[in-house]
C-alpha atoms as a PDB file:
ATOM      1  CA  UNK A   1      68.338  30.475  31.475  1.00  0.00           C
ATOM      2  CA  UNK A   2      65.938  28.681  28.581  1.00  0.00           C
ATOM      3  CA  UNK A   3      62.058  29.301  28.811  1.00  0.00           C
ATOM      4  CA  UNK A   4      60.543  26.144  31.081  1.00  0.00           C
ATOM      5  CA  UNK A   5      58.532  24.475  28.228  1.00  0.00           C
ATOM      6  CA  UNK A   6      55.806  22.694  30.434  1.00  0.00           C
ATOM      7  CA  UNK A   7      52.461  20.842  29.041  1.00  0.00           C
ATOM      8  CA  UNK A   8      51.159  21.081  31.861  1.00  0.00           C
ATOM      9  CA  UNK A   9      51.036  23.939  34.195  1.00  0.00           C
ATOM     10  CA  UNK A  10      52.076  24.307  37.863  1.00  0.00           C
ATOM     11  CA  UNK A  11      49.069  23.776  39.382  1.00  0.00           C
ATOM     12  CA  UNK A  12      47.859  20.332  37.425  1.00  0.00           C
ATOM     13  CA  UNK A  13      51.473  19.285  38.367  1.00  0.00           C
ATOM     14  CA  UNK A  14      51.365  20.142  42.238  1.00  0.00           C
ATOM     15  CA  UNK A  15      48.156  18.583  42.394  1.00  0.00           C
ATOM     16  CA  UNK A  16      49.622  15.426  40.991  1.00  0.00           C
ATOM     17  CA  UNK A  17      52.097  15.712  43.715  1.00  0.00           C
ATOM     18  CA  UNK A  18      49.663  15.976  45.778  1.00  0.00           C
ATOM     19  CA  UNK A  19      47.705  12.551  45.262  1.00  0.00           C
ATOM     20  CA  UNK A  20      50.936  10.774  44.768  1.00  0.00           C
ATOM     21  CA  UNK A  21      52.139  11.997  48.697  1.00  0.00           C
ATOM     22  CA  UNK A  22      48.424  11.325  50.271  1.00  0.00           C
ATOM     23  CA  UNK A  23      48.324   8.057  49.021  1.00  0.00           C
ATOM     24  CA  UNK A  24      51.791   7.123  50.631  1.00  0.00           C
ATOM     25  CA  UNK A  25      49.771   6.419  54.098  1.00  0.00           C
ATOM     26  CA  UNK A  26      51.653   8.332  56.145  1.00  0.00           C
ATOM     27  CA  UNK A  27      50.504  10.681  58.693  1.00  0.00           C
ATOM     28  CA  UNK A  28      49.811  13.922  56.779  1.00  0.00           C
ATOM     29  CA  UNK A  29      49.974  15.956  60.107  1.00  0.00           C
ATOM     30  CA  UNK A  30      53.555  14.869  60.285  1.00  0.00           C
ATOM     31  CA  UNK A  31      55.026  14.622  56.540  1.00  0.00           C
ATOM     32  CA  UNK A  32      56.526  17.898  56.175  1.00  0.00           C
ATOM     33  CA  UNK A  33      56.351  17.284  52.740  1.00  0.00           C
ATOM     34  CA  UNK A  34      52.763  17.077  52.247  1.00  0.00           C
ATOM     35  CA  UNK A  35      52.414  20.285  54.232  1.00  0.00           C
ATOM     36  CA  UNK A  36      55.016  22.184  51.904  1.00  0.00           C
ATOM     37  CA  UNK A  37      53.001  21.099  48.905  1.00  0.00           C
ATOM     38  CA  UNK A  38      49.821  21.812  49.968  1.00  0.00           C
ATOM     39  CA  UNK A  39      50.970  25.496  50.296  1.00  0.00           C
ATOM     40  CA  UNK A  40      52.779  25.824  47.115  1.00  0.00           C
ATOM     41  CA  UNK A  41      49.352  24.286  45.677  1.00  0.00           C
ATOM     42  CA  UNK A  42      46.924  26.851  47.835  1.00  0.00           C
ATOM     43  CA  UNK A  43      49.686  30.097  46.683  1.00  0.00           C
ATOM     44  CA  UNK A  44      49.271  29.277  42.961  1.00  0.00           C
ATOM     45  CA  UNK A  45      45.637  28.689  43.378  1.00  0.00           C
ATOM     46  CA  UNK A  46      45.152  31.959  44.918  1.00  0.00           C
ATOM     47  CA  UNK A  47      47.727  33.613  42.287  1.00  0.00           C
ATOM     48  CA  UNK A  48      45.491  32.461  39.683  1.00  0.00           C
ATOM     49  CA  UNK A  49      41.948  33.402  41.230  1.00  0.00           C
ATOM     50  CA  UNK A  50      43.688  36.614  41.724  1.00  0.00           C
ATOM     51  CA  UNK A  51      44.792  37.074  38.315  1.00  0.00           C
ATOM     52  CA  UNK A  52      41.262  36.359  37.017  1.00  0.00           C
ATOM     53  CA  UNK A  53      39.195  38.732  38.872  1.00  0.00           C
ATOM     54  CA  UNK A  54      41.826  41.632  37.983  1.00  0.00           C
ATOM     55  CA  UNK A  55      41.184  41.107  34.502  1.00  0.00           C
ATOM     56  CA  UNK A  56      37.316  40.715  35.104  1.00  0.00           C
ATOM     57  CA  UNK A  57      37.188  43.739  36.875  1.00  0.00           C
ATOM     58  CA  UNK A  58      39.497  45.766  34.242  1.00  0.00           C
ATOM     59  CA  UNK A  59      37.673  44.584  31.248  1.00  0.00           C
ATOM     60  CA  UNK A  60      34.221  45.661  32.872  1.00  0.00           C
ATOM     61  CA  UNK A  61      35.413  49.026  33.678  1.00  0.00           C
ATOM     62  CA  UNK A  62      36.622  49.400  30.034  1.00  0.00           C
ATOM     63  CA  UNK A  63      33.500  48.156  27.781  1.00  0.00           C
ATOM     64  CA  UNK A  64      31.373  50.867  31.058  1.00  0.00           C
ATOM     65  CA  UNK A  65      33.234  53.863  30.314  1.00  0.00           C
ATOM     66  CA  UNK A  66      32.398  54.702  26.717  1.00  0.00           C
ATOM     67  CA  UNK A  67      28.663  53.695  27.573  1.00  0.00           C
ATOM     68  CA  UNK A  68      28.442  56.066  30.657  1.00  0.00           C
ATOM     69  CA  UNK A  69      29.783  59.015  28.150  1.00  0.00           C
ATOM     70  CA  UNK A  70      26.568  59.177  26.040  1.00  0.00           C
END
């Protein structure tokens, strides 16, 4: 299976897909769809935020330890 070459990451494209199915003017209570989207979009949100504050919170603890040894 080839590496997925994308410009544009999952996110920028879900919320594309996003726009594109809100603007339909269908019921978004009822359009399935929608709903699955909107979760794929909130998971790789969260992945991300995730992802972020583990390295914030690793790289702090790195550049504190050598200080706190003086």
């Amino acid at each position: 299976m080839a590496k997925k070459t994308a410009s544009e990451s999952d996110e920028i494209r879900l919320k594309k897909k996003v726009a594109a199915k809100g603007t339909e003017g269908k019921d978004p209570k009822s359009d399935q769809a929608l709903r699955s989207l909107k979760k794929r979009l909130k998971r790789t949100q969260r992945k991300r935020r995730a992802l972020a504050l583990r390295k914030k919170n690793s790289s702090s603890k790195k550049t504190a330890a050598p200080e706190a040894k003086k």
